[in-house]
Protein backbone atom coordinates (compact mmCIF):
# COMPACT_ATOMS: atom_id res chain seq x y z
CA UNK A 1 53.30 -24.55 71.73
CA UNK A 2 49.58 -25.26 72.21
CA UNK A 3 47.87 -22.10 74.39
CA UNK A 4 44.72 -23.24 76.02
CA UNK A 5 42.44 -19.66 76.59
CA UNK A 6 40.29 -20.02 79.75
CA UNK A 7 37.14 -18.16 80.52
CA UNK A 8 34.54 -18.50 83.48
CA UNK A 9 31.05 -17.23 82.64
CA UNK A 10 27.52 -17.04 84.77
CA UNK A 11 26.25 -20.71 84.35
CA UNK A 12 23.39 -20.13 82.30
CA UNK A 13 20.51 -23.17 81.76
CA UNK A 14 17.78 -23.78 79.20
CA UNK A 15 17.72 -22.30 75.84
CA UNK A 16 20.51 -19.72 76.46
CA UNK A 17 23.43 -22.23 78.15
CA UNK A 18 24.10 -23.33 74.20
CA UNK A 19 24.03 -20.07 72.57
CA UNK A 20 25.92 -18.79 75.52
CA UNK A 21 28.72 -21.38 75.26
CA UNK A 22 28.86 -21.02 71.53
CA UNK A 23 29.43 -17.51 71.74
CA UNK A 24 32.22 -17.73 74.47
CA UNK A 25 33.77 -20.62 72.50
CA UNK A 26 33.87 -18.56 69.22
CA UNK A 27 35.57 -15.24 71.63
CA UNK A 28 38.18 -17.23 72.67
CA UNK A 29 39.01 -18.74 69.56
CA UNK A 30 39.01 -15.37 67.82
CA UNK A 31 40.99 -13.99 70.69
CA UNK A 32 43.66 -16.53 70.37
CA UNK A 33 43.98 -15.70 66.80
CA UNK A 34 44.62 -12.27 67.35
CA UNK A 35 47.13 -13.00 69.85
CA UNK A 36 48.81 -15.99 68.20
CA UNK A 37 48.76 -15.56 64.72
CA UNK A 38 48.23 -12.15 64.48
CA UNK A 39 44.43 -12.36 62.27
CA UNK A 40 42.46 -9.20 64.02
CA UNK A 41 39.00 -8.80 64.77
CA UNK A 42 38.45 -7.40 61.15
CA UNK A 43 39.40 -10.28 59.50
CA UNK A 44 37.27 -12.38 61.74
CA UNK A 45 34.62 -12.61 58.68
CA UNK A 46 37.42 -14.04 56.64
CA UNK A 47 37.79 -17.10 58.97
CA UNK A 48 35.74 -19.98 57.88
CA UNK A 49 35.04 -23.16 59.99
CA UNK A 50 33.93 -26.54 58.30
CA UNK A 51 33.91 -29.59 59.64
CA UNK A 52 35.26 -32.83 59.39
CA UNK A 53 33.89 -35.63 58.96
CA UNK A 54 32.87 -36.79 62.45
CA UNK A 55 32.48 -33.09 63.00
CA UNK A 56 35.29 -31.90 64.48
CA UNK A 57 35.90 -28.13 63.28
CA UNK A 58 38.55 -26.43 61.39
CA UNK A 59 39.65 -23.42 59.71
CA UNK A 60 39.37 -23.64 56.07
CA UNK A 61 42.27 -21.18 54.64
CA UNK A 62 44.63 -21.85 57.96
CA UNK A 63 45.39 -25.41 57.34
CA UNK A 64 48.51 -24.71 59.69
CA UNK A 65 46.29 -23.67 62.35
CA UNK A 66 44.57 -26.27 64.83
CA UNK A 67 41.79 -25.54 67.69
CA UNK A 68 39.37 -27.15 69.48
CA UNK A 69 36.73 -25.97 72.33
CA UNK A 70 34.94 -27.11 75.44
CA UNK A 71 32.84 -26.31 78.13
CA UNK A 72 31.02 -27.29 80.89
CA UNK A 73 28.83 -25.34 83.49
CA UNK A 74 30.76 -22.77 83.91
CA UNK A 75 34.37 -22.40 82.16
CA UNK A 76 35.09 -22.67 78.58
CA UNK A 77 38.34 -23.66 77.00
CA UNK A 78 39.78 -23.21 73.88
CA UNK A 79 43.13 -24.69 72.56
CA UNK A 80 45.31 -23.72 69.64
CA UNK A 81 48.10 -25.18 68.41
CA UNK A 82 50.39 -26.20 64.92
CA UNK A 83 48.93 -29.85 65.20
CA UNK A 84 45.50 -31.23 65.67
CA UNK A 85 44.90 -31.18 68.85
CA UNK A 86 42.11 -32.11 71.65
CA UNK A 87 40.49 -30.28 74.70
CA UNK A 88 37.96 -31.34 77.17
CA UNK A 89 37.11 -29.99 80.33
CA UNK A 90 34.62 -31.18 82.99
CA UNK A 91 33.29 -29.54 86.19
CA UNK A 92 33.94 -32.29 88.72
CA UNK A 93 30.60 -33.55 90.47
CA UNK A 94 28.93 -36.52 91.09
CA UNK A 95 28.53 -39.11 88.15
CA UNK A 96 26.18 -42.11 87.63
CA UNK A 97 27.85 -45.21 87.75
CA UNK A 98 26.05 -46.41 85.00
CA UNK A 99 28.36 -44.20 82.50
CA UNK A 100 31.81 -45.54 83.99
CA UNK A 101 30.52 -49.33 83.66
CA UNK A 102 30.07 -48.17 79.96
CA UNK A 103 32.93 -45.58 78.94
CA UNK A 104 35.63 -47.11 80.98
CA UNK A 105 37.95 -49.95 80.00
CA UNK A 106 38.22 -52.99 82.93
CA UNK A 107 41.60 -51.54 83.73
CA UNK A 108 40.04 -48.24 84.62
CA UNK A 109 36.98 -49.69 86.61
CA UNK A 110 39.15 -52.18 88.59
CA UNK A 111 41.32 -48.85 89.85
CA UNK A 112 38.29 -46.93 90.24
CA UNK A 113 37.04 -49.65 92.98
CA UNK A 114 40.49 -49.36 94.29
CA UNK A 115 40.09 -45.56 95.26
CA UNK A 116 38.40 -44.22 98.44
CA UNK A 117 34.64 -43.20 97.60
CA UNK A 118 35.40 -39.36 97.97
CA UNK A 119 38.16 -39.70 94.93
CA UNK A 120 36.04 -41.33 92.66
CA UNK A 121 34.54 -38.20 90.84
CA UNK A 122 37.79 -36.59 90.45
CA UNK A 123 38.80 -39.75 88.92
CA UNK A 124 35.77 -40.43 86.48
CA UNK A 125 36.50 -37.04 85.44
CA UNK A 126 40.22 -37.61 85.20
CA UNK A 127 39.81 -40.49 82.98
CA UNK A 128 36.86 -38.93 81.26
CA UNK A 129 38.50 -35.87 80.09
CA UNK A 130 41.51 -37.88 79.01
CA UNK A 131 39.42 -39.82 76.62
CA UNK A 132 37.25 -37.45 75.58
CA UNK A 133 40.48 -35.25 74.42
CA UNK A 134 41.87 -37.95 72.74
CA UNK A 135 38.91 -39.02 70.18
CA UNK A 136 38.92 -35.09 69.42
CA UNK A 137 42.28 -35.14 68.75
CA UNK A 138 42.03 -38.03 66.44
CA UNK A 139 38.86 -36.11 64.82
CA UNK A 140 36.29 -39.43 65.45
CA UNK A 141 34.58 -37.64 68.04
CA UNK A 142 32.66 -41.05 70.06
CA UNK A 143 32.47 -42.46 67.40
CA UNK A 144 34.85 -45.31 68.64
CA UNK A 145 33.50 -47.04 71.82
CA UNK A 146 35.23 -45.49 75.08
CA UNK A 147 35.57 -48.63 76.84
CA UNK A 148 38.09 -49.97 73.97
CA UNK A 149 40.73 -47.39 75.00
CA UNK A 150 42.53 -46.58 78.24
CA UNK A 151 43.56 -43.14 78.95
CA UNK A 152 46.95 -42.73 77.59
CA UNK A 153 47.69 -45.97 76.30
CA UNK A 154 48.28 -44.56 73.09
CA UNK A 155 52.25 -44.52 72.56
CA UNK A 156 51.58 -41.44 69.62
CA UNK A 157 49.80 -39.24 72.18
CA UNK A 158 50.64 -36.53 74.29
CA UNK A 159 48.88 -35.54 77.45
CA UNK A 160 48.36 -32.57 79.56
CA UNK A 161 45.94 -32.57 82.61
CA UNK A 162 45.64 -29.94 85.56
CA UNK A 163 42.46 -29.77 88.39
CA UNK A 164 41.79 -25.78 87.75
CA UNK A 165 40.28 -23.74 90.49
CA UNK A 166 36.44 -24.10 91.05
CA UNK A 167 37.12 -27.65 90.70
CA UNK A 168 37.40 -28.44 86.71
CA UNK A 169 39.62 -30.93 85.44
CA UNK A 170 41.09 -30.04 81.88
CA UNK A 171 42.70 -32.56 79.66
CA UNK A 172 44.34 -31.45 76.43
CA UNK A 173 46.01 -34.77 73.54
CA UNK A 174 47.96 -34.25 70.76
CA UNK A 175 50.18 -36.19 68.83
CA UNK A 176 53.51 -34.06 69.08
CA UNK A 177 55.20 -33.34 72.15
CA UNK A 178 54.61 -29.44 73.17
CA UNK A 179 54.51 -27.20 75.83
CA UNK A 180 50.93 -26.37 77.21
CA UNK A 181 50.80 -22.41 78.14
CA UNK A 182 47.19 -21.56 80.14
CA UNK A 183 46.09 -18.14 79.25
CA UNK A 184 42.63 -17.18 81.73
CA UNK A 185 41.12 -14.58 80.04
């Protein structure tokens, strides 16, 4: 099962939005440990995160133990699961064109043009958050070129999407079929 822990905060700008979405990041993932796997607060000091090569993190001595974050103005999201695993969420709002012409494949821009103009956002998100979940998944971060995948075309990947209240959109991919449990803290 792959729990995805949920926490608004005070959108917070400058300096501080970083730090503060760090922090928040790091709660939730220490909170799911405690609740999942049963590794309390104490022992937080005992959980080390590397990265991978592209920089995705992981936990060094729980090699059975897979989690990614997000966040966005707002709400930050934290997955955990028994497989690697990818989470992205977006606040939906207006988006310059510019980035869909780049990010999205032609299948994805010809159904965008399709849609009335007020569904548009909600779809670049969609689509976004798809994409963005799956390169974290595979641990290449954007380091492959967006345009050369669809959302979901992948036959090995596994997809989860909800709109959340406040208008987010949160996309989770993995690569073994699981249920998705939504814990807002």
């Amino acid at each position: 099962m792959i729990r995805i822990y949920l926490a608004q905060y005070e959108a917070v700008h400058g300096r501080e939005k970083r730090q503060t979405e760090h922090l928040l990041g790091k709660r939730l993932l220490y909170q799911g440990l405690k609740e999942v796997y049963g590794i309390a607060p104490e022992q937080e000091h005992q959980v080390v995160i590397l990265k991978g090569e592209h920089g995705k993190p992981y936990l060094k001595d729980f090699p059975g133990i897979h989690y990614n974050i997000s966040h966005t103005s707002g709400l930050a999201a934290c997955g955990l699961g028994g497989s690697s695993l990818g989470v992205d969420v977006e606040r939906i709002r207006p988006f310059p064109e510019s980035v869909a012409e780049r990010v999205f494949s032609s299948a994805e821009k010809s159904r965008m043009k399709e849609l009335p103009e007020e569904e548009r956002d909600s779809y670049f998100f969609r689509i976004w958050t798809l994409k963005e979940s799956y390169v974290k998944a595979l641990g290449c971060g954007i380091t492959v070129p967006l345009a050369d995948i669809s959302a979901g075309s992948d036959p090995n990947a596994f997809f989860y999407q909800e709109i959340l209240e406040g208008g987010y959109v949160l996309s989770v991919c993995t690569f073994e079929e699981e249920e998705v449990q939504i814990i807002k803290l």
